[in-house]
Protein backbone atom coordinates (compact mmCIF):
# COMPACT_ATOMS: atom_id res chain seq x y z
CA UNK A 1 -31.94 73.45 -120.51
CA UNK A 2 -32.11 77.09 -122.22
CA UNK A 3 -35.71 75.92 -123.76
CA UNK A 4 -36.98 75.15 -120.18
CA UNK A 5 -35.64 78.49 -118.88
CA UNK A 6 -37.09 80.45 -121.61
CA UNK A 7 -40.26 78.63 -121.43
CA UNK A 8 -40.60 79.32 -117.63
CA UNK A 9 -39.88 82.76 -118.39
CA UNK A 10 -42.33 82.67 -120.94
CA UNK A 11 -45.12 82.02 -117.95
CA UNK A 12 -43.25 83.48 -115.33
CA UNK A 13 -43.63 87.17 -117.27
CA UNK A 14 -46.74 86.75 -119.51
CA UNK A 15 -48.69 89.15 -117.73
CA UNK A 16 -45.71 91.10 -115.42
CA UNK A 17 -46.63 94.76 -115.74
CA UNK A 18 -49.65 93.30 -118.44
CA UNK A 19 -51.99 96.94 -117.46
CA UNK A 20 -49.14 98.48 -119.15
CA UNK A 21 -50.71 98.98 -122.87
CA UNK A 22 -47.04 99.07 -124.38
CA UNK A 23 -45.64 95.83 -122.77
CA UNK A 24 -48.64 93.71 -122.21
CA UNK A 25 -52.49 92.54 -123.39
CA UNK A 26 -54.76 91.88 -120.70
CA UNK A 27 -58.46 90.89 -121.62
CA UNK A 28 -61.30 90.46 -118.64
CA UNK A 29 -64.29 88.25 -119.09
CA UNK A 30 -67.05 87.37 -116.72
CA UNK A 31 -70.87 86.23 -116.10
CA UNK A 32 -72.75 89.33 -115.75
CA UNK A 33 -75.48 87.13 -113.72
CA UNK A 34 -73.05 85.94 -111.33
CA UNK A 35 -73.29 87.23 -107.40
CA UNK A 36 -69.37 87.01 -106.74
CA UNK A 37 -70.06 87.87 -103.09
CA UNK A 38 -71.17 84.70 -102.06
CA UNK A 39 -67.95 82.87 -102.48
CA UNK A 40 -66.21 82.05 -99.45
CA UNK A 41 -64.18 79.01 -101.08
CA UNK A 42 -62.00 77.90 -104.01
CA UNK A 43 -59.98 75.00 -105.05
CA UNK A 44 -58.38 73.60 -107.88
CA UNK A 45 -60.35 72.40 -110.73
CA UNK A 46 -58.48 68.95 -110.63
CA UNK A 47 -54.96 68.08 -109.40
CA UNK A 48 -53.38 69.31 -112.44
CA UNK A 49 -54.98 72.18 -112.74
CA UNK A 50 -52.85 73.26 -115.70
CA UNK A 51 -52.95 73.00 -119.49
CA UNK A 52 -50.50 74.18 -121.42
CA UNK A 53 -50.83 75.11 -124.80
CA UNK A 54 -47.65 75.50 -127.85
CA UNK A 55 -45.18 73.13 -128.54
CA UNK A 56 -42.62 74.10 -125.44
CA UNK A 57 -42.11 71.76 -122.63
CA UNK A 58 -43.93 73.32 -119.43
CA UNK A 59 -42.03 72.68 -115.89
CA UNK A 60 -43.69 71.06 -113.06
CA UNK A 61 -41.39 73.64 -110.99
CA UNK A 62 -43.37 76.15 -113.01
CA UNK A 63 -46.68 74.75 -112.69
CA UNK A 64 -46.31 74.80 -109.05
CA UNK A 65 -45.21 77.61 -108.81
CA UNK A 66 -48.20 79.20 -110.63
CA UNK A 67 -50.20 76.92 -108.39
CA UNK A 68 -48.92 79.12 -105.02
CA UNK A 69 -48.61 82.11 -106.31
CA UNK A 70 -53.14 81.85 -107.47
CA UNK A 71 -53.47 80.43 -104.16
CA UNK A 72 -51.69 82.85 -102.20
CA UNK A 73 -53.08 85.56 -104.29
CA UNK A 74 -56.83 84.53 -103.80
CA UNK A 75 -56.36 83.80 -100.12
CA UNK A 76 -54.91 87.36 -99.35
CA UNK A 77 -58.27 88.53 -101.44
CA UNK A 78 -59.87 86.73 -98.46
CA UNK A 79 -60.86 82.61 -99.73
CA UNK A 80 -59.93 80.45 -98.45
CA UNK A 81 -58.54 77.26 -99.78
CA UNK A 82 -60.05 73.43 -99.57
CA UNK A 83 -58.50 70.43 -100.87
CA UNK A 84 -61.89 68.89 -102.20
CA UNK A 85 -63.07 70.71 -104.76
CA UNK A 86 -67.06 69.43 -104.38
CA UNK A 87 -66.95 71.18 -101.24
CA UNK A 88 -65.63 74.65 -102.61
CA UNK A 89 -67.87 77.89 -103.73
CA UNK A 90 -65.75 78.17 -106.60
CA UNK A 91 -63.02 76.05 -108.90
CA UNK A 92 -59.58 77.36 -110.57
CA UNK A 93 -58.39 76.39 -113.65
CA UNK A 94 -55.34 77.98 -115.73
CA UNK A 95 -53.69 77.93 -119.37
CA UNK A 96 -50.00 78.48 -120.12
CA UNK A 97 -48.23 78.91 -123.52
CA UNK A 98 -46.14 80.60 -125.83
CA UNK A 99 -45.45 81.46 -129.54
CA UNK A 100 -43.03 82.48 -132.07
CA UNK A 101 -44.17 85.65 -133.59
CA UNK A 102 -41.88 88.15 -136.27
CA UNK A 103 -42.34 91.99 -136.75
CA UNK A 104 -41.51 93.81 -140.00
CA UNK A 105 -40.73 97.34 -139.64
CA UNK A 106 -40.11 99.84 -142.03
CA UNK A 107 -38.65 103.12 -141.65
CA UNK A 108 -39.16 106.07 -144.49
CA UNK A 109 -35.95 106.81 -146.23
CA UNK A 110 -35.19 110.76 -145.23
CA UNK A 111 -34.51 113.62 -147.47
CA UNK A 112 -31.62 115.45 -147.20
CA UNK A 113 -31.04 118.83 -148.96
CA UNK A 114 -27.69 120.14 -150.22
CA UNK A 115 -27.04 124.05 -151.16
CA UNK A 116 -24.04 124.48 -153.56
CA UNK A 117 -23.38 128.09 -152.94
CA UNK A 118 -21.12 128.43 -156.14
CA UNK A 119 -23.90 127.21 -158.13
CA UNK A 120 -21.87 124.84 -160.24
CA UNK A 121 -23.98 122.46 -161.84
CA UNK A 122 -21.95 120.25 -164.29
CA UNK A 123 -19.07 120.74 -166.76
CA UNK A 124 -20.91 123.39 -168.83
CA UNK A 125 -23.38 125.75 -166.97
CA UNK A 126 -22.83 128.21 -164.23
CA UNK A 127 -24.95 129.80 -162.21
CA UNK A 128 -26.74 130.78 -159.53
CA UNK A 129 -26.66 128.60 -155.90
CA UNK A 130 -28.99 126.41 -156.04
CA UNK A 131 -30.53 123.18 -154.00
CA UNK A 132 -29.74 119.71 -154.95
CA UNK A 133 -32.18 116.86 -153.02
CA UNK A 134 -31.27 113.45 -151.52
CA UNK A 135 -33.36 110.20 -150.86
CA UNK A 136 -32.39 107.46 -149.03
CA UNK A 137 -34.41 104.28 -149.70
CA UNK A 138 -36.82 102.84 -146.91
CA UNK A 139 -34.71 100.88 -144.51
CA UNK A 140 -36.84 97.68 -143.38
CA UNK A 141 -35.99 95.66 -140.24
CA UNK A 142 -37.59 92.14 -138.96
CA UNK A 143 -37.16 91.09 -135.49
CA UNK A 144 -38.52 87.43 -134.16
CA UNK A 145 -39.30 87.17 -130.21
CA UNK A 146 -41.23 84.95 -128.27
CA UNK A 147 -44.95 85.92 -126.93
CA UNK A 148 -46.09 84.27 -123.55
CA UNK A 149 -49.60 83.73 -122.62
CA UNK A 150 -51.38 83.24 -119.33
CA UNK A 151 -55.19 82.94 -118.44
CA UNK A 152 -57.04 81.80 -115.49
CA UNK A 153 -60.59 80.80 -115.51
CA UNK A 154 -63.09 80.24 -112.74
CA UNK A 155 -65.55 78.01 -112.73
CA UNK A 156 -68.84 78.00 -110.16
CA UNK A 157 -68.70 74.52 -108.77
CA UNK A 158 -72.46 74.37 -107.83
CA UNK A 159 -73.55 75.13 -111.35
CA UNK A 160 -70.51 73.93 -113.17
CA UNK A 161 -69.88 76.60 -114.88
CA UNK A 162 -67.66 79.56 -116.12
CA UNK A 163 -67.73 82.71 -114.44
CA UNK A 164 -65.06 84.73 -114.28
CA UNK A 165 -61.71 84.78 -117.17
CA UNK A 166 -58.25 86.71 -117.32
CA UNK A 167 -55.65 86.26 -119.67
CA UNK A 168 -52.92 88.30 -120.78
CA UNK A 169 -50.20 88.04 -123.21
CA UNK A 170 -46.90 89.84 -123.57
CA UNK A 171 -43.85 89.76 -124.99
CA UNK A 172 -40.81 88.55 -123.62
CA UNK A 173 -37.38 90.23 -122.83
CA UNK A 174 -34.36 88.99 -121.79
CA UNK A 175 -35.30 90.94 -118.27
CA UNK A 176 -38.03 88.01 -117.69
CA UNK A 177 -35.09 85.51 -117.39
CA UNK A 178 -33.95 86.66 -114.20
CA UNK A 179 -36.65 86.36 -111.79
CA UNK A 180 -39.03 83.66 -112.84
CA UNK A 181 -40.76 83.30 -109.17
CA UNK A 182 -41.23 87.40 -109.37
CA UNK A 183 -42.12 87.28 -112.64
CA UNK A 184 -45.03 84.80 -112.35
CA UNK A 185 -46.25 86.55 -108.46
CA UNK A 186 -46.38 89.67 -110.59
CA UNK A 187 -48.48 88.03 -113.55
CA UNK A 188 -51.19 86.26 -111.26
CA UNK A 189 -51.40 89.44 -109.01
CA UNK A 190 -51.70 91.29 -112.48
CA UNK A 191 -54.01 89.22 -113.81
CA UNK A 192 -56.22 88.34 -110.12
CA UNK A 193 -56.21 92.36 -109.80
CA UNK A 194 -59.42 92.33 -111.60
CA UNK A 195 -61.18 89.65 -110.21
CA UNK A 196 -63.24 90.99 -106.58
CA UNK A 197 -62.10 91.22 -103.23
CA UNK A 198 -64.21 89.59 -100.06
């Protein structure tokens, strides 16, 4: 049960707040040729519009809820949804996943400087006050977390082909556990921000 709730975290967050640099990637690709005002109508590539990527287990509850929260997104853009994809403008596709990943830090030891004001060096020599230096060695910390991954990808049904891809990545916190319907309405709507209005 906790792998299925961190994996629909995983999706839910991949791309929640992704246009922040510090907490998410988010990487925009489309066909320069294509004329993105003549779609009117979308639909979904196939029934299962989803692949999933990884070695995690991937919801249907998650899927579907991915599912509503593209369509709802694209339909407030102003498409409008049809069941048969032959008959759309253009088709929807989308990719889930996640990864391990580990990050090695290391911090630089600090210096610290004493002052002896007596000036008492060792059992034979006095003198005057002096300065006596202290390094600590480099402290190095690794930390493992999990990285989730979303992308959507459009495809122009008449030509059968690519035109438009998001995807984002980000990393997740135990913050993304809590919400997973916010978490994924905030990805798409991250994500679909890009892609043009009607």
């Amino acid at each position: 049960m906790r792998t299925l709730q961190l994996f629909i975290v995983l999706i839910t967050s991949s791309l929640f707040i992704a246009s922040c640099s510090s907490s998410g990637r988010i990487v925009i690709d489309q066909d320069p040729a294509q004329d993105f005002s003549s779609y009117r109508t979308f639909g979904w590539i196939e029934p299962k519009p989803m692949t999933a990527i990884g070695d995690r287990i991937v919801s249907p509850l998650t899927e579907n809820r991915i599912m509503q929260a593209i369509q709802a997104n694209l339909t407030t853009k102003g498409y409008r949804f049809v069941q048969d994809v032959s008959s759309a403008d253009f088709a929807v596709s989308f990719t889930v996943g996640a990864r391990d990943r580990t990050q090695t830090r290391t911090v630089p030891g600090r210096t610290t400087v004493m002052f002896d004001p007596w000036g008492y060096r060792d059992s034979w020599r006095w003198g005057r006050g002096y300065y006596d230096f202290y390094f600590q060695e480099p402290v190095t910390t690794t930390t493992s977390y999990t990285e989730g991954t979303l992308a959507i990808d459009l495809f122009d049904v008449a030509r059968k082909s690519p035109v438009w891809h998001g995807a984002g990545e980000k990393r997740l916190t135990r913050k993304d556990l809590q919400s997973p319907t916010a978490g994924i309405d905030g990805a798409v709507e991250t994500l679909l921000a890009n892609f043009p209005s009607r």
